[in-house]
N, C-alpha and C. Protein backbone atom coordinates (compact mmCIF):
# COMPACT_ATOMS: atom_id res chain seq x y z
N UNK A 1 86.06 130.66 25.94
CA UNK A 1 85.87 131.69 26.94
C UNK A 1 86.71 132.90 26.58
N UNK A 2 86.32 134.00 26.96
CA UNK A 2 86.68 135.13 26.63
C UNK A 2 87.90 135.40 27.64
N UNK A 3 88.91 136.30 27.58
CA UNK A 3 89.98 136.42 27.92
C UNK A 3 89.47 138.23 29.04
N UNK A 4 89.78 137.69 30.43
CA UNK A 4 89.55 138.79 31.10
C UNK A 4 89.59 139.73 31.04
N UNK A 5 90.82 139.88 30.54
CA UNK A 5 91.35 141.61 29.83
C UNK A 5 90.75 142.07 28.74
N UNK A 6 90.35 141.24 28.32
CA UNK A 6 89.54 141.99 26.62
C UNK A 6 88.22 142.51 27.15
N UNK A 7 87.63 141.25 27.90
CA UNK A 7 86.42 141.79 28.27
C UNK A 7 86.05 142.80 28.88
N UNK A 8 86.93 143.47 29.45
CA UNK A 8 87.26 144.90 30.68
C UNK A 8 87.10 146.04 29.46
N UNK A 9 87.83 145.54 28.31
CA UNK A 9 87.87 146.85 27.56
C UNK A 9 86.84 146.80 26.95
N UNK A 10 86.08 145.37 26.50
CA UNK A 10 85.05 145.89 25.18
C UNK A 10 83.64 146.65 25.75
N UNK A 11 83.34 146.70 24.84
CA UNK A 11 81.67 148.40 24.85
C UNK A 11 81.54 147.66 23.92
N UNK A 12 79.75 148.57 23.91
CA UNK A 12 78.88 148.39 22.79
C UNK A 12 79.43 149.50 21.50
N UNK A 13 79.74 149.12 19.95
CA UNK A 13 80.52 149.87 19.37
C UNK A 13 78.97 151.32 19.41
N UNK A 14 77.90 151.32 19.65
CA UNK A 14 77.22 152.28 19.11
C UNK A 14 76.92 153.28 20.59
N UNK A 15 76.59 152.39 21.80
CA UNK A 15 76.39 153.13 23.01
C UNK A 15 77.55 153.73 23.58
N UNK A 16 78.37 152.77 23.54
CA UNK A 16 79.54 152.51 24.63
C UNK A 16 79.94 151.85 25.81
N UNK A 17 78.34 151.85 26.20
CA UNK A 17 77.99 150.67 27.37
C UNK A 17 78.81 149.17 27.96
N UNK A 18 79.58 149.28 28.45
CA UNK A 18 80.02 147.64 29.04
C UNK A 18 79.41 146.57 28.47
N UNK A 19 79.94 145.40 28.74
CA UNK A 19 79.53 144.13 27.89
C UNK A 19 79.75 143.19 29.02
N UNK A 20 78.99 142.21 29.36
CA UNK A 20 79.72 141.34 30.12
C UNK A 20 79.04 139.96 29.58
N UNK A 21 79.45 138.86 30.03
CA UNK A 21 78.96 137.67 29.60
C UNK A 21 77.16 137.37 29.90
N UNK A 22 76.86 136.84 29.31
CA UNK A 22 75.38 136.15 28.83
C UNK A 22 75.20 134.98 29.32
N UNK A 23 74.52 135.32 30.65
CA UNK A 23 74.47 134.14 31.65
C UNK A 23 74.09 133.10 31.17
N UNK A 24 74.14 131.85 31.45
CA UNK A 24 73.42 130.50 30.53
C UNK A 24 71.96 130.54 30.95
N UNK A 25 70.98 130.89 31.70
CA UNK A 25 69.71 131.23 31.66
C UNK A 25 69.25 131.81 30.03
N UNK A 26 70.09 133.25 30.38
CA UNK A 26 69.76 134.53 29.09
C UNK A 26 70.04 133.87 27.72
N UNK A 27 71.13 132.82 27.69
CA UNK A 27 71.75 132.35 26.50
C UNK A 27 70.66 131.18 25.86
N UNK A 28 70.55 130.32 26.96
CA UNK A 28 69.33 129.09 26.66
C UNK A 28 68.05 130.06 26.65
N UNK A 29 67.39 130.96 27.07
CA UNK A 29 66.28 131.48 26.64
C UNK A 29 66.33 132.56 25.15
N UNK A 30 67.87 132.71 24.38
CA UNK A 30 68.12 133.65 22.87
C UNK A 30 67.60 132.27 22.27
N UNK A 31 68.50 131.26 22.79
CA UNK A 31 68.51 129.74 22.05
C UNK A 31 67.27 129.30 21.50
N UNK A 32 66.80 129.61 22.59
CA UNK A 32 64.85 128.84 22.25
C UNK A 32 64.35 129.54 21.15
N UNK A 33 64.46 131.10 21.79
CA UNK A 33 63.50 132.17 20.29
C UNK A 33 64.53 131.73 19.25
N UNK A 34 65.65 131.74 18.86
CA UNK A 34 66.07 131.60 17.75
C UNK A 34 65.35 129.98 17.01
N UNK A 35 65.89 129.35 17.99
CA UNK A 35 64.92 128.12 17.41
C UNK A 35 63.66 128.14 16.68
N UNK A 36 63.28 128.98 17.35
CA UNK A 36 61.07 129.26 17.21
C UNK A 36 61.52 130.34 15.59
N UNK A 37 62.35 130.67 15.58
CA UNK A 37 62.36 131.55 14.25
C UNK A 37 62.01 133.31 14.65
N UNK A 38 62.22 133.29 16.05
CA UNK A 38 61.70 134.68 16.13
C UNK A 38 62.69 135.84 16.96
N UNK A 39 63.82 135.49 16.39
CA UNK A 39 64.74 136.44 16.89
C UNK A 39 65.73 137.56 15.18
N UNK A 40 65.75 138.37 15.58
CA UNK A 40 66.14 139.42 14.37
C UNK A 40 67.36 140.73 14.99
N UNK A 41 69.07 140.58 14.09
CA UNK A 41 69.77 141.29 14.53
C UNK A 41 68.95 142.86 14.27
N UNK A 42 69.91 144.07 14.48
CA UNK A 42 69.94 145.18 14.55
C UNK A 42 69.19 145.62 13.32
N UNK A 43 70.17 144.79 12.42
CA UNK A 43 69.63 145.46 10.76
C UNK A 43 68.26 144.95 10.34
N UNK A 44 67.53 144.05 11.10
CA UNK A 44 66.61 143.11 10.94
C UNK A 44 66.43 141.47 10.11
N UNK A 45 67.77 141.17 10.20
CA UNK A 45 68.21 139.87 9.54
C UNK A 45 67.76 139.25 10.72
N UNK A 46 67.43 137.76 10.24
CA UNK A 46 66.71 136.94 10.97
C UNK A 46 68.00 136.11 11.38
N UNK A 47 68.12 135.52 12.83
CA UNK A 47 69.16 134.95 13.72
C UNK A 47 69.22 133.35 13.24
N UNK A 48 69.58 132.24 12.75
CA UNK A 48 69.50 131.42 12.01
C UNK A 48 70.19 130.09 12.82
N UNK A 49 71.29 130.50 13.47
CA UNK A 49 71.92 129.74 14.30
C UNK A 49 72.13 129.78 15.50
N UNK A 50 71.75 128.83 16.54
CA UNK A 50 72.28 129.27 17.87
C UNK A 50 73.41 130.17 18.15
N UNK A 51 73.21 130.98 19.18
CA UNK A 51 74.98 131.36 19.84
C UNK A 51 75.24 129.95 21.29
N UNK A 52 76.84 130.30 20.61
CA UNK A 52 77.18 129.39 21.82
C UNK A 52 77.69 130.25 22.55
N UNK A 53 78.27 131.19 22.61
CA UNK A 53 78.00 132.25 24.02
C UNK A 53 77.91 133.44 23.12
N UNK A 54 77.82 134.64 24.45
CA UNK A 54 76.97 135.63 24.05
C UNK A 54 77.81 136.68 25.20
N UNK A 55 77.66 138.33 24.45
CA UNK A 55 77.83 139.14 25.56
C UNK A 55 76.20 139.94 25.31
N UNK A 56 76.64 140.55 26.55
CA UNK A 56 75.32 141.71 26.76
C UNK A 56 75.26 142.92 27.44
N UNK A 57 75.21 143.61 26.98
CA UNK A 57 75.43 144.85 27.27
C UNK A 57 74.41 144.95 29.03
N UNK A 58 75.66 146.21 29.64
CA UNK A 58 75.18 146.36 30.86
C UNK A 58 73.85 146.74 30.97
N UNK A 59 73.61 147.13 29.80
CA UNK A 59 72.08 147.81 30.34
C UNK A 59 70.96 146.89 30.36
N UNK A 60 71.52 145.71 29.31
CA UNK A 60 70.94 144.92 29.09
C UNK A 60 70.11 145.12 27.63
N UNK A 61 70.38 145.87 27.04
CA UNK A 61 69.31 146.12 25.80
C UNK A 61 70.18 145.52 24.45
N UNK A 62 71.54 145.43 24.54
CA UNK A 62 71.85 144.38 23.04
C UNK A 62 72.73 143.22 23.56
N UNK A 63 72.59 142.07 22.55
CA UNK A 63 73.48 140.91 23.14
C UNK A 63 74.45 140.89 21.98
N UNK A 64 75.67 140.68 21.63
CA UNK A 64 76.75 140.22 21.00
C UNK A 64 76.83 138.54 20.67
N UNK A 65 76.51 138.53 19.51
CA UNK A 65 77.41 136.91 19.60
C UNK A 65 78.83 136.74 19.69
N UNK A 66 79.01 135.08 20.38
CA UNK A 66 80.32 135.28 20.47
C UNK A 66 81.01 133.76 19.20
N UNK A 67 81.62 133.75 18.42
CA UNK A 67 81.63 133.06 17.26
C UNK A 67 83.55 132.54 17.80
N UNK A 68 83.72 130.95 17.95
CA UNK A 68 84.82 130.95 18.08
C UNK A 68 85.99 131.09 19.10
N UNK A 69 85.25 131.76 20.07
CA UNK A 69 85.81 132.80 21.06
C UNK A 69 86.29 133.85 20.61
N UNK A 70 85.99 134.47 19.64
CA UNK A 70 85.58 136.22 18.90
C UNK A 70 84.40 136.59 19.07
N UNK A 71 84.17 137.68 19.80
CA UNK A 71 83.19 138.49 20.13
C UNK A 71 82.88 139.18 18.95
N UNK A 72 81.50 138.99 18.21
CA UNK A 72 81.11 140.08 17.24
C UNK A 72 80.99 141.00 17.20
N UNK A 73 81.48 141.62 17.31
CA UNK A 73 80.95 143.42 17.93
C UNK A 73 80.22 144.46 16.47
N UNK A 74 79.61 144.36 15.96
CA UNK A 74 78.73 144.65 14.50
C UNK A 74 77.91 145.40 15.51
N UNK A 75 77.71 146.20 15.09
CA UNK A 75 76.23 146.96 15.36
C UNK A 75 75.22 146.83 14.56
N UNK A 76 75.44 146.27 13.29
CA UNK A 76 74.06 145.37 12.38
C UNK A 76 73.57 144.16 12.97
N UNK A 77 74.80 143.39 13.95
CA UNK A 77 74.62 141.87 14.20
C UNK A 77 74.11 141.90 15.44
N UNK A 78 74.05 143.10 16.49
CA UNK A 78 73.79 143.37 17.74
C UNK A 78 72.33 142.58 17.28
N UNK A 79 71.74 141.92 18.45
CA UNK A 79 70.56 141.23 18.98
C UNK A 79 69.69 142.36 20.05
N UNK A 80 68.78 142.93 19.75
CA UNK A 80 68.08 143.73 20.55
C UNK A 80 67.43 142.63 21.52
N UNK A 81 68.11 142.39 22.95
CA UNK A 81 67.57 142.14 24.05
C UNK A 81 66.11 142.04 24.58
N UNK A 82 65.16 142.94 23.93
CA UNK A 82 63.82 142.48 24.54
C UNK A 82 63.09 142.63 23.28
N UNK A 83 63.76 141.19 22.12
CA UNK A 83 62.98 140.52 21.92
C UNK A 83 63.04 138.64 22.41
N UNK A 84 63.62 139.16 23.84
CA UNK A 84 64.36 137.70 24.34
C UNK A 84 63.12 137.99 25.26
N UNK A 85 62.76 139.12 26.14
CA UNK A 85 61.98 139.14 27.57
C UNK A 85 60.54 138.74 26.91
């Protein structure tokens, strides 16, 4: 789990947008498409492994993996959000 205070500060490195956690609904429905083979980061690399948690931007349009309890914050690795909806 992510540490309260970090999470207050982190943004999206490209919007700036807030981040907050990746409800387990949102997380078990990345889970599935990644499974199916049909999820692709920012740069268009194909997603290969589950996340075991996740942030997501307030707006809702990129998700972060979270590796470790280190938040990825890549803007190549960002997950564009609606190819989850």
């Amino acid at each position: 789990m992510i540490d309260r205070e970090l999470l207050e500060i982190l943004c999206c490195p490209k919007t700036k947008v807030p981040v907050e956690m990746l409800s387990e609904d949102k997380l078990k429905a990345v889970n599935d498409r990644i499974g199916r083979g049909d999820v692709k980061t920012v740069d268009g690399s194909k997603v290969d492994k589950p996340l075991d948690a996740g942030l997501i931007t307030e707006d809702g349009k990129t998700i972060y993996r979270i590796d470790d309890d280190i938040p990825i914050m890549l803007i190549d690795e960002g997950i564009p959000a609606d190819q989850i909806t």
